[in-house]
Protein backbone atom coordinates (compact mmCIF):
# COMPACT_ATOMS: atom_id res chain seq x y z
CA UNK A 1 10.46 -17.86 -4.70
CA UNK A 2 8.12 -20.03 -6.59
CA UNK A 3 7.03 -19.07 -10.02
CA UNK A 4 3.69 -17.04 -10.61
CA UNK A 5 1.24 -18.73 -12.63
CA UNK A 6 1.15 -15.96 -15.26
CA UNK A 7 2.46 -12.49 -15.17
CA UNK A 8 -0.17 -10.04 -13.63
CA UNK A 9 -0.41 -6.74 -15.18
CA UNK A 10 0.22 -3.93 -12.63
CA UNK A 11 -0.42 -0.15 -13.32
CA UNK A 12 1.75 1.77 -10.97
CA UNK A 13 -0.16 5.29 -10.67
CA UNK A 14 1.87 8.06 -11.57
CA UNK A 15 1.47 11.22 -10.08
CA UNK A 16 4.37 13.08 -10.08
CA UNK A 17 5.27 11.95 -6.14
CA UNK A 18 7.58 9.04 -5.12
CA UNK A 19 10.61 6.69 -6.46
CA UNK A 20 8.30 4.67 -9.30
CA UNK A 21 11.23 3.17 -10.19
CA UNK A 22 12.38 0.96 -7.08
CA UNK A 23 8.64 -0.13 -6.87
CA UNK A 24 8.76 -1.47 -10.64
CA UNK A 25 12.11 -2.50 -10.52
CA UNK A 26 10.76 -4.73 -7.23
CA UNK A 27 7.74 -5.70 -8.98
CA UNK A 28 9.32 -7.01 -12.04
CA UNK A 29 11.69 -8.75 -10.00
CA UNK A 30 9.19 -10.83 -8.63
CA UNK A 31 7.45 -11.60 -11.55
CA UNK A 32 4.90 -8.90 -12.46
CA UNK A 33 4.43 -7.25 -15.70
CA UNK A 34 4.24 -2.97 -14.69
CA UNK A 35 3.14 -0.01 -16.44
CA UNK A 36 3.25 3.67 -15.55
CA UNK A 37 -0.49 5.22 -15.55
CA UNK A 38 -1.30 8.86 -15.39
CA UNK A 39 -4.88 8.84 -16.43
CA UNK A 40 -7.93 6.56 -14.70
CA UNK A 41 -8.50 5.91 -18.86
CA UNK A 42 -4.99 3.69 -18.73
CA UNK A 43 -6.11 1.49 -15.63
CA UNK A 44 -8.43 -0.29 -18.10
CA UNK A 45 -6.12 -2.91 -18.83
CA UNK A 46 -4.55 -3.32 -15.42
CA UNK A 47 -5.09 -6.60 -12.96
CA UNK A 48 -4.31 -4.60 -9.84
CA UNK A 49 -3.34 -1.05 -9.19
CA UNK A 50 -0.56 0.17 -6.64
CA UNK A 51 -0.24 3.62 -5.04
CA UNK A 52 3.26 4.42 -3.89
CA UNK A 53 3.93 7.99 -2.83
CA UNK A 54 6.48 9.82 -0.37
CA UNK A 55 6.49 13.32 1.02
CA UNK A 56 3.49 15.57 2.22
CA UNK A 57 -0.34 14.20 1.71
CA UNK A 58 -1.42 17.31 0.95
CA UNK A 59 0.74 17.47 -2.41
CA UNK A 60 -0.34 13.83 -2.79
CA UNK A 61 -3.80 14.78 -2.52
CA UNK A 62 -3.75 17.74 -5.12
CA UNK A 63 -1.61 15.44 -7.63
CA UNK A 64 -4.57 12.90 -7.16
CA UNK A 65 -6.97 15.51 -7.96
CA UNK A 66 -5.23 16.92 -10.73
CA UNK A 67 -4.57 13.42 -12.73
CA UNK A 68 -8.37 12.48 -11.93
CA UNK A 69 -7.09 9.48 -10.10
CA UNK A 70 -8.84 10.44 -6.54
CA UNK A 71 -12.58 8.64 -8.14
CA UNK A 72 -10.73 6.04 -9.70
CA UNK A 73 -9.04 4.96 -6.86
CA UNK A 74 -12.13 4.57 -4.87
CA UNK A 75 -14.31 3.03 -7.42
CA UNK A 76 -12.00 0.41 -7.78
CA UNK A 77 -11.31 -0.62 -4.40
CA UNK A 78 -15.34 -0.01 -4.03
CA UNK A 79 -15.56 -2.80 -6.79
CA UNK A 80 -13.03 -5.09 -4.52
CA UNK A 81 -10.25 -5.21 -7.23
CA UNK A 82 -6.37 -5.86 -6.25
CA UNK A 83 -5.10 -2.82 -4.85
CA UNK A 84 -1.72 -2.11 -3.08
CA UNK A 85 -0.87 0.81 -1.39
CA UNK A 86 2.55 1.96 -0.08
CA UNK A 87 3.13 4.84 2.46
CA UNK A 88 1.40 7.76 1.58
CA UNK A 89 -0.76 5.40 -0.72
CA UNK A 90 -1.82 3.92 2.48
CA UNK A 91 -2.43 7.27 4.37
CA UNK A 92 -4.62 8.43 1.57
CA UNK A 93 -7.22 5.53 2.04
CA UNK A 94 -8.64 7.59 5.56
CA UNK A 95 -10.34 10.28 5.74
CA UNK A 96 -8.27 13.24 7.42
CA UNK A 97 -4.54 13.79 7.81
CA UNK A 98 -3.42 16.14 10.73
CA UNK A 99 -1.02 16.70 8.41
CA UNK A 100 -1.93 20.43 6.87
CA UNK A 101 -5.44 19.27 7.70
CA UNK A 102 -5.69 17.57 4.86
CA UNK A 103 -8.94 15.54 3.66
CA UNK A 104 -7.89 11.96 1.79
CA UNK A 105 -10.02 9.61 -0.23
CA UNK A 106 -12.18 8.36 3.04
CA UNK A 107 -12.22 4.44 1.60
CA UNK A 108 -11.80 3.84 4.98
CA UNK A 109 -12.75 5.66 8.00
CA UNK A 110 -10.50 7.06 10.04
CA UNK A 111 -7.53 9.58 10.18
CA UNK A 112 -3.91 10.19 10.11
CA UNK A 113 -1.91 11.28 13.25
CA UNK A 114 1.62 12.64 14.20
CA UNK A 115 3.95 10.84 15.83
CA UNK A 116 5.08 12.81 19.25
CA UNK A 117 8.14 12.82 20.08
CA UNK A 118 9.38 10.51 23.26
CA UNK A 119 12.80 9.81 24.45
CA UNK A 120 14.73 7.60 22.21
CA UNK A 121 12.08 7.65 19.48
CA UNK A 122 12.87 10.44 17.07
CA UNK A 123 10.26 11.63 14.29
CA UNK A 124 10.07 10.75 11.57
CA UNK A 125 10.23 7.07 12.45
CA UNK A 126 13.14 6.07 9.97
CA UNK A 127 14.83 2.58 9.54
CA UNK A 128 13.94 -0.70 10.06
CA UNK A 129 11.22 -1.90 12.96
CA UNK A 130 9.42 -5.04 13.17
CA UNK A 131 5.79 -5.90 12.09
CA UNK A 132 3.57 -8.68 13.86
CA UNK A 133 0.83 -9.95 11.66
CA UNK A 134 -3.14 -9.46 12.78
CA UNK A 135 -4.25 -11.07 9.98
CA UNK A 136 -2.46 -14.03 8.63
CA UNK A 137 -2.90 -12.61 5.05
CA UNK A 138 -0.17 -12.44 1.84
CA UNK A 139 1.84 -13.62 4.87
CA UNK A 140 3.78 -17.33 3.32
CA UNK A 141 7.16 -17.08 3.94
CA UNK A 142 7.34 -14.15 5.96
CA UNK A 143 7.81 -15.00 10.22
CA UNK A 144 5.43 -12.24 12.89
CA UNK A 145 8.11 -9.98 14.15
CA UNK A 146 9.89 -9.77 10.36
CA UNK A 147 11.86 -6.31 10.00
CA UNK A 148 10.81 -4.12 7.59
CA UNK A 149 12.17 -0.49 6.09
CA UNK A 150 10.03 2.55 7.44
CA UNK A 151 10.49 6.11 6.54
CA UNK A 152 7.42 8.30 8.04
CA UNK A 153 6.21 11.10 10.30
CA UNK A 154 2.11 10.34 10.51
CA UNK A 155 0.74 6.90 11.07
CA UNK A 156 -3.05 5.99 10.00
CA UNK A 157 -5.91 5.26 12.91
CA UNK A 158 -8.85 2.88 11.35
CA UNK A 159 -12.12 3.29 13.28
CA UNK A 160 -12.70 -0.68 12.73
CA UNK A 161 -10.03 -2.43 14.14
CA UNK A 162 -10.81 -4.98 11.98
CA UNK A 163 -8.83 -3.45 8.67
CA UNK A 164 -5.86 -4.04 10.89
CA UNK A 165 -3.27 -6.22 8.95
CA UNK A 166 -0.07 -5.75 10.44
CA UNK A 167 0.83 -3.78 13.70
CA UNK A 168 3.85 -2.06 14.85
CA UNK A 169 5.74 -0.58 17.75
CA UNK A 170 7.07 3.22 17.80
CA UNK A 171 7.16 4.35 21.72
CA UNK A 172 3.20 2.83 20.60
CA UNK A 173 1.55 0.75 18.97
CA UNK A 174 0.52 1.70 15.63
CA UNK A 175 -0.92 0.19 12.49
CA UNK A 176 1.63 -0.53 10.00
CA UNK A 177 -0.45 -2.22 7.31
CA UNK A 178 -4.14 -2.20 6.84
CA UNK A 179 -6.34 -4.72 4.77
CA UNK A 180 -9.96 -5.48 3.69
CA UNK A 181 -10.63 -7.40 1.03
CA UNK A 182 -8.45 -7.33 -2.44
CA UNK A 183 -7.46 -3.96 -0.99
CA UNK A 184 -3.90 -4.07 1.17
CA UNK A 185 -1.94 -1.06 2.17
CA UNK A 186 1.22 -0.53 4.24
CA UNK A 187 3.38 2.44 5.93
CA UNK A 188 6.80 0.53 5.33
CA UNK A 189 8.65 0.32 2.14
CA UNK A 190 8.55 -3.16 0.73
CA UNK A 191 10.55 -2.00 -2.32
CA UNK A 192 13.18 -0.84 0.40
CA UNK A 193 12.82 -3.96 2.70
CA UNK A 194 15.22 -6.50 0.91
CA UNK A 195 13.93 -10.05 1.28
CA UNK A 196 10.76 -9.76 3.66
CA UNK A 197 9.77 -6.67 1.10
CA UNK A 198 10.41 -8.48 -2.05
CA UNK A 199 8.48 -12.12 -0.99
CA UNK A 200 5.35 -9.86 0.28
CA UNK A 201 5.32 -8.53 -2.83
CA UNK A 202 5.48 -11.76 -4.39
CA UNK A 203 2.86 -12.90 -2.56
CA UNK A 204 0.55 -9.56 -3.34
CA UNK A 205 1.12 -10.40 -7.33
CA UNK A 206 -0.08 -14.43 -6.59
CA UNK A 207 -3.29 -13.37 -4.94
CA UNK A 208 -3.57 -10.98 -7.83
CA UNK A 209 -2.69 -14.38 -10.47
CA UNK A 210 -5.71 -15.86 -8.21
CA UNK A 211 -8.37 -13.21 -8.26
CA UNK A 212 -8.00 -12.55 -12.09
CA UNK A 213 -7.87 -16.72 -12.24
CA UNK A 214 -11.27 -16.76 -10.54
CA UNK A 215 -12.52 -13.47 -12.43
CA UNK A 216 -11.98 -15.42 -15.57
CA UNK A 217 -13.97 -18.75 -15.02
CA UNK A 218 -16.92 -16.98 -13.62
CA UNK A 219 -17.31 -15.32 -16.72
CA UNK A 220 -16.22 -18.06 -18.86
């Protein structure tokens, strides 16, 4: 992979849930420069912000709330700054989870739905599955139909189809990445998906390199 221009600055929220590490390690493997944050006072220095997370939203949700993230997730996506979320970072965007009825963020509208069980398609939804690309986004070097590393139970349902980035196939279709704007979320694991994970997140860090390259001759 090609060089970034500079190293962006990525805070990688902290809230007790989730392997940090794999994400930074992947993150600093493709070039970025990553920092733990715990507080919406450290994001102040950040270029982009990424929300990983595994388990249950609900404890996501609470963590949120107790770190005072919840606000500062939302005003900065609101303010259309690079944002990357990562399985339950993604879920957390909508608005409701069946999942212990839980109520996320709402950036997005929508909700978050169970899987049912079908023959030959056991829940969770573990191990590698294919994405095809609905918008040709953060998408160089990286074929429709790539496999990708997927470890989840509940898969998000956007009212506007048009936040739909990447779709996927689980005995149904279901969205597997979502974007709008500087704001790009998936279910998978790109920490976990070897090559296809580690060039998208090369790509995420040079449209980050971009938008802070653009932020900084406007206000020059």
């Amino acid at each position: 992979m090609e060089a970034l221009a500079f190293q962006p600055k990525l805070a990688v929220l902290d809230y007790g849930m989730g392997n940090l590490r794999s994400v930074e390690q992947a993150l600093e493997h493709v070039g970025a420069r990553v920092f733990r944050a715990h507080s919406p006072e450290a994001l102040d220095t950040a270029d982009a912000l990424v929300l990983p997370g595994v388990g249950a939203l609900g404890d996501c949700m609470a963590a949120l709330a107790h770190h005072k993230l919840g606000d500062a997730i939302g005003g900065w996506i609101a303010e259309d700054r690079p944002f990357l979320g990562i399985c339950l970072g993604l879920q957390a965007l909508f608005e409701h989870s069946e999942e212990g009825n839980t109520q996320g963020l709402g950036v997005f509208a929508g909700s978050v739905r169970q899987f049912a069980p079908s023959v030959g398609h056991k829940v969770p939804h573990m191990g590698w599955n294919s994405v095809q690309f609905r918008q040709n986004v953060l998408s160089e070097g990286i074929s429709d139909d790539a496999f990708v590393y997927f470890v989840h139970s509940y898969y998000v349902v956007p009212e506007d189809s048009s936040l739909l980035w990447m779709e996927s196939s689980y005995g149904q279709p279901f969205a597997s990445a979502v974007r709008q704007g500087n704001c790009f979320a998936t279910q998978f694991h790109p920490e976990k998906s070897q090559t296809i994970g580690l060039r998208l997140l090369h790509n995420f860090c040079s449209h980050v390199v971009s938008v802070s390259s653009s932020s900084f001759e406007q206000s020059a």
